[in-house]
N, C-alpha and C. Protein backbone atom coordinates (compact mmCIF):
# COMPACT_ATOMS: atom_id res chain seq x y z
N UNK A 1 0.51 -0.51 4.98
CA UNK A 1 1.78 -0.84 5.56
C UNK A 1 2.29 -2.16 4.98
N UNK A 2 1.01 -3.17 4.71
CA UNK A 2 1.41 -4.37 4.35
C UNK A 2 2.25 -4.40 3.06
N UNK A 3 1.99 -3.18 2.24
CA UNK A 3 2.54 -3.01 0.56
C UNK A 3 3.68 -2.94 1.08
N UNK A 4 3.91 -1.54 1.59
CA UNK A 4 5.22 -0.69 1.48
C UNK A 4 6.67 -1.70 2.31
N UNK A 5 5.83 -2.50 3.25
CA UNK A 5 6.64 -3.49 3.64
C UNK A 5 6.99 -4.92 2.80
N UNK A 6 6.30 -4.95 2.22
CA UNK A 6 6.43 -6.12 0.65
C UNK A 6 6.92 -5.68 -0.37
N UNK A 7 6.95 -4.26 -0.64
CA UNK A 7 7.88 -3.64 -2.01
C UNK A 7 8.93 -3.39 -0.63
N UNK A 8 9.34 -3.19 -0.23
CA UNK A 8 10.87 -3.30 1.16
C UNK A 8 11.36 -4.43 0.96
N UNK A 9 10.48 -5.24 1.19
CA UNK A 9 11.31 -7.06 1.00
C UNK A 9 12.02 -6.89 -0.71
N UNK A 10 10.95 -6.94 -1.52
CA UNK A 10 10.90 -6.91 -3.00
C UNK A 10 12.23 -6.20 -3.68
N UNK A 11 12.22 -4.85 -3.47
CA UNK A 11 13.52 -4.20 -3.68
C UNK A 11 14.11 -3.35 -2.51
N UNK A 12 14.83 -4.31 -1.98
CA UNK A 12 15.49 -4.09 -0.63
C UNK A 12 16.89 -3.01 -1.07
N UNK A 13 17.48 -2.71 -2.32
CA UNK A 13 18.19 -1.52 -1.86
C UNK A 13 17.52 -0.44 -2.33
N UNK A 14 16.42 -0.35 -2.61
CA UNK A 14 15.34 1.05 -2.97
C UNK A 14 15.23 1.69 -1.77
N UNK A 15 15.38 3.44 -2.03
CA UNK A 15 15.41 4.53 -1.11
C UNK A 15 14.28 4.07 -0.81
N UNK A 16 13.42 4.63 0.88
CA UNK A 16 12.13 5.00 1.46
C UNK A 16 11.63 5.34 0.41
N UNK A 17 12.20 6.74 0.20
CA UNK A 17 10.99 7.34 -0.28
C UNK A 17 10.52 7.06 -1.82
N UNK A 18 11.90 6.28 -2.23
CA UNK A 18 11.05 5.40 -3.54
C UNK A 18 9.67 4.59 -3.44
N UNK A 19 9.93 3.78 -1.81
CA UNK A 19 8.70 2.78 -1.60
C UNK A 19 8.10 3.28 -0.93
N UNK A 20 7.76 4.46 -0.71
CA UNK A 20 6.62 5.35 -0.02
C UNK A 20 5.62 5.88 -1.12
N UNK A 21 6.51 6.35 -2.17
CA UNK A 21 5.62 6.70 -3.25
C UNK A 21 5.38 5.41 -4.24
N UNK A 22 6.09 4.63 -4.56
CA UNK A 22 5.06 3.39 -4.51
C UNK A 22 4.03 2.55 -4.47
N UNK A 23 4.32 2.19 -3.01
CA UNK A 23 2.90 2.26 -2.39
C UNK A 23 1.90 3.11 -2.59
N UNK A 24 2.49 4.23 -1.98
CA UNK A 24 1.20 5.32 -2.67
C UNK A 24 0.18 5.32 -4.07
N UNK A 25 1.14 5.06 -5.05
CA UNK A 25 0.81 4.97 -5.89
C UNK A 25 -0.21 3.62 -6.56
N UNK A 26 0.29 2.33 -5.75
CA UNK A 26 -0.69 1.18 -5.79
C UNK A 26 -1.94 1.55 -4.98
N UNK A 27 -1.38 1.40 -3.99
CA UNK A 27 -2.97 1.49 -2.69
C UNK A 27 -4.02 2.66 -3.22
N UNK A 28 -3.55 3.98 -3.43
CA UNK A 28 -4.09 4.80 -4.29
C UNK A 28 -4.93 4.39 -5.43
N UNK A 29 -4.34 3.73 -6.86
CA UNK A 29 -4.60 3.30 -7.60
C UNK A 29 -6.19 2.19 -7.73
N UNK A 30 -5.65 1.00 -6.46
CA UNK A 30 -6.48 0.85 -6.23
C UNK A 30 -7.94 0.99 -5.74
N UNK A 31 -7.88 2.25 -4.85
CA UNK A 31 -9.22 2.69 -4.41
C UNK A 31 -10.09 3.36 -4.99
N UNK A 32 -9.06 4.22 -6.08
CA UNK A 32 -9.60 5.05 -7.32
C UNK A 32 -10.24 3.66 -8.07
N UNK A 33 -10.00 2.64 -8.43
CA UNK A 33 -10.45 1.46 -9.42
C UNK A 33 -11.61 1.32 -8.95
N UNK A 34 -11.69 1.47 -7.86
CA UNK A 34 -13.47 1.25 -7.51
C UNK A 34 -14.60 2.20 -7.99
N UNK A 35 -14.25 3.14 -8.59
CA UNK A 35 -15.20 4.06 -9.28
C UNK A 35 -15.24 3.48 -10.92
N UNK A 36 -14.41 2.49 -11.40
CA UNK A 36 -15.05 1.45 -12.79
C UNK A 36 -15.46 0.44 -11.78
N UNK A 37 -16.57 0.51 -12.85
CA UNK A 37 -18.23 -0.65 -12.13
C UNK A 37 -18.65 -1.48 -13.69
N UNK A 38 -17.92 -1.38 -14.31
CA UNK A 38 -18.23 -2.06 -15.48
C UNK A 38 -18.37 -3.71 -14.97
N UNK A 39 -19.06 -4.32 -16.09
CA UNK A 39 -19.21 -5.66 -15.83
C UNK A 39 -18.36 -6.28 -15.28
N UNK A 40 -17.08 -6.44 -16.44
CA UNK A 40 -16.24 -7.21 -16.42
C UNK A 40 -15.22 -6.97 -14.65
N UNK A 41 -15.51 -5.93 -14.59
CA UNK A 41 -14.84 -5.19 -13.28
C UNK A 41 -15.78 -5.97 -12.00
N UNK A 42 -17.04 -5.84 -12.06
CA UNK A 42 -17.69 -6.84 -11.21
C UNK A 42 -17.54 -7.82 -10.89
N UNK A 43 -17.59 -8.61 -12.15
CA UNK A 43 -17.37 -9.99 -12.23
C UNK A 43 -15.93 -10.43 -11.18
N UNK A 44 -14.89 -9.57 -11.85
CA UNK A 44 -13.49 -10.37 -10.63
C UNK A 44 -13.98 -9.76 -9.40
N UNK A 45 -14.61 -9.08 -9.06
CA UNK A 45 -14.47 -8.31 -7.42
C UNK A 45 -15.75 -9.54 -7.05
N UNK A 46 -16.11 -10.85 -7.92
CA UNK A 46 -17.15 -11.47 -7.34
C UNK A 46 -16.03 -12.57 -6.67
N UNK A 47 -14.95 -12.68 -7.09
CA UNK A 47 -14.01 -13.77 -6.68
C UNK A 47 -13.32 -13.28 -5.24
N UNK A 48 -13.64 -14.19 -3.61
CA UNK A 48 -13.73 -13.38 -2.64
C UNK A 48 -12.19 -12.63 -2.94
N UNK A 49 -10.84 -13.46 -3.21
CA UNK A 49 -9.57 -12.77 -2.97
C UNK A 49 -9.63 -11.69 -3.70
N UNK A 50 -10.30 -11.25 -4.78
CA UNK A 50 -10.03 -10.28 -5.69
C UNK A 50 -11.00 -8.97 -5.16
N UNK A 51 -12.06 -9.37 -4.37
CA UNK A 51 -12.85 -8.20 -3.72
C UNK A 51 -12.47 -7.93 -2.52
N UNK A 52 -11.48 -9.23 -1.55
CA UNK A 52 -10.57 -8.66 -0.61
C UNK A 52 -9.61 -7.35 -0.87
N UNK A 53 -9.22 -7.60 -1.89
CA UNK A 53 -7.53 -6.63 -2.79
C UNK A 53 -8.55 -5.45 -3.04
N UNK A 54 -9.46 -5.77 -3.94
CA UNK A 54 -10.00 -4.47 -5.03
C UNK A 54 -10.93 -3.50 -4.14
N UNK A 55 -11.90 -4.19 -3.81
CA UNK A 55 -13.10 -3.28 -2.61
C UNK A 55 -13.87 -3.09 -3.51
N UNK A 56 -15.09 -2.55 -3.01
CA UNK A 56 -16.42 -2.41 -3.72
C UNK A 56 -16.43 -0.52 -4.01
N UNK A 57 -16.25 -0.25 -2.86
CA UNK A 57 -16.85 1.35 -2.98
C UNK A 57 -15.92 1.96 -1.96
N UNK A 58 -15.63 3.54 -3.10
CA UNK A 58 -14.44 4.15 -3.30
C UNK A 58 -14.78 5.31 -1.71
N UNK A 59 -14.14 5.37 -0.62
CA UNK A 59 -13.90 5.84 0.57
C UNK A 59 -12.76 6.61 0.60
N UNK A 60 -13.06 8.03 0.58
CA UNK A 60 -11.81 9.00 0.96
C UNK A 60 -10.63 8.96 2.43
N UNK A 61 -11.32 8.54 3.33
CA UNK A 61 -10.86 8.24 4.31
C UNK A 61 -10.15 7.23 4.22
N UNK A 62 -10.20 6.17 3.13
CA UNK A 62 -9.38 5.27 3.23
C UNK A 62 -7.71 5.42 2.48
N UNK A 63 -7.87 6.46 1.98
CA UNK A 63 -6.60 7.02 0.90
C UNK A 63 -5.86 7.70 1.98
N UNK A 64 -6.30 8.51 3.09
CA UNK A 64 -6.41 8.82 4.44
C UNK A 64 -5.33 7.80 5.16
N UNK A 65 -6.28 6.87 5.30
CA UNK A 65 -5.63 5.65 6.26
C UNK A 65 -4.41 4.99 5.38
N UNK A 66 -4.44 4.80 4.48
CA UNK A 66 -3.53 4.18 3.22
C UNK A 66 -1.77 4.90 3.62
N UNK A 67 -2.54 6.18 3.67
CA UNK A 67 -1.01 7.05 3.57
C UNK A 67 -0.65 6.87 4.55
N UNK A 68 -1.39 7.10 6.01
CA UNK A 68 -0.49 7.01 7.32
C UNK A 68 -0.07 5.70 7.69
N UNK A 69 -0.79 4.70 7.15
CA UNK A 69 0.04 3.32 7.03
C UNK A 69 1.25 3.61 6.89
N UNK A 70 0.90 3.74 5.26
CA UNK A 70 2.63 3.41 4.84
C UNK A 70 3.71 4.49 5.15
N UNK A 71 3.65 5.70 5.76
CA UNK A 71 4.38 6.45 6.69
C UNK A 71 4.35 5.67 7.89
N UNK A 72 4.04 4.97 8.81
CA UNK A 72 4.19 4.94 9.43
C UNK A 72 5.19 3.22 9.56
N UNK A 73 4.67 2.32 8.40
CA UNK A 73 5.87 1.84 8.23
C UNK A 73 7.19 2.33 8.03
N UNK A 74 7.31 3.25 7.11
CA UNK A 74 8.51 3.90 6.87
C UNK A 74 8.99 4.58 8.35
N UNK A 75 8.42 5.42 9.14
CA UNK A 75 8.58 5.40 10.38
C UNK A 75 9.43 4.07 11.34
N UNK A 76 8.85 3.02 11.15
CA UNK A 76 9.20 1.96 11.71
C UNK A 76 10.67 1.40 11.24
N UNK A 77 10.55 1.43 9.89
CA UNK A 77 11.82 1.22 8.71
C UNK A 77 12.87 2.02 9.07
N UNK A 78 12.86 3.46 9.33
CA UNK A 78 13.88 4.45 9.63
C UNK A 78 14.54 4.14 10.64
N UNK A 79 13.22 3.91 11.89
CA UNK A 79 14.09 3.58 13.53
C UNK A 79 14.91 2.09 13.20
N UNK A 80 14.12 1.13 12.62
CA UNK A 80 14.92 -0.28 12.55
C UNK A 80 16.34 0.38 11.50
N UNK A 81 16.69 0.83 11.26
CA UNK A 81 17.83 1.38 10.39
C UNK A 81 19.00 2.06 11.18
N UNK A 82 18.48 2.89 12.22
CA UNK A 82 18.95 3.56 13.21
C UNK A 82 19.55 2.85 14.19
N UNK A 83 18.91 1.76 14.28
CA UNK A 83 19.45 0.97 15.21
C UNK A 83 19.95 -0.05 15.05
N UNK A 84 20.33 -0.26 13.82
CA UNK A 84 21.20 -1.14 13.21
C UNK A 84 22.62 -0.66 13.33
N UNK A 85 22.24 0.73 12.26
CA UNK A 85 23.71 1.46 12.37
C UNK A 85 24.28 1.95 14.04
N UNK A 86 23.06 2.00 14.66
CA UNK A 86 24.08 2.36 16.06
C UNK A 86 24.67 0.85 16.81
N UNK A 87 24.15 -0.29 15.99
CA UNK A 87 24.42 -1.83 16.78
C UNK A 87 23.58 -1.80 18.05
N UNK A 88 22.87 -1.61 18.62
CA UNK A 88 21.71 -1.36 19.97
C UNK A 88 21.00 -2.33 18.75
């Protein structure tokens, strides 16, 4: 949610569903990266911020959780939109 709401700030007249697939496509990206274990790949995931972002080991459930995040920001995004245009 935290992406899809930071590419929202980032390019604020981009459709949803531009920054739905987006996101998707980072957060995704990233969890797949955890299956290279090469050195050099170690080495930054030893730096704590970079093993905060990157992760150690690749969890299906988390591609899972990833997506209904960022739907469910977009969820959130739609109603705050709705209720702009109605002025409420």
């Amino acid at each position: 949610m935290a992406i899809f709401f930071g590419l929202g700030w980032w390019m604020r007249t981009s459709p949803t569903w531009r920054l739905i697939l987006l996101a998707l496509v980072i957060t995704w990206s990233i969890e797949f990266s955890q299956f290279i274990q090469t050195d050099w790949m170690n080495q930054v995931r030893q730096v704590k911020l970079f093993a905060l972002i990157l992760g150690f080991t690749f969890l299906p459930s988390d591609l899972v959780m990833y997506t209904l995040g960022i739907l469910g920001g977009a969820l959130i995004e739609q109603s705050m939109l709705l209720r702009l245009k109605q002025g409420t």
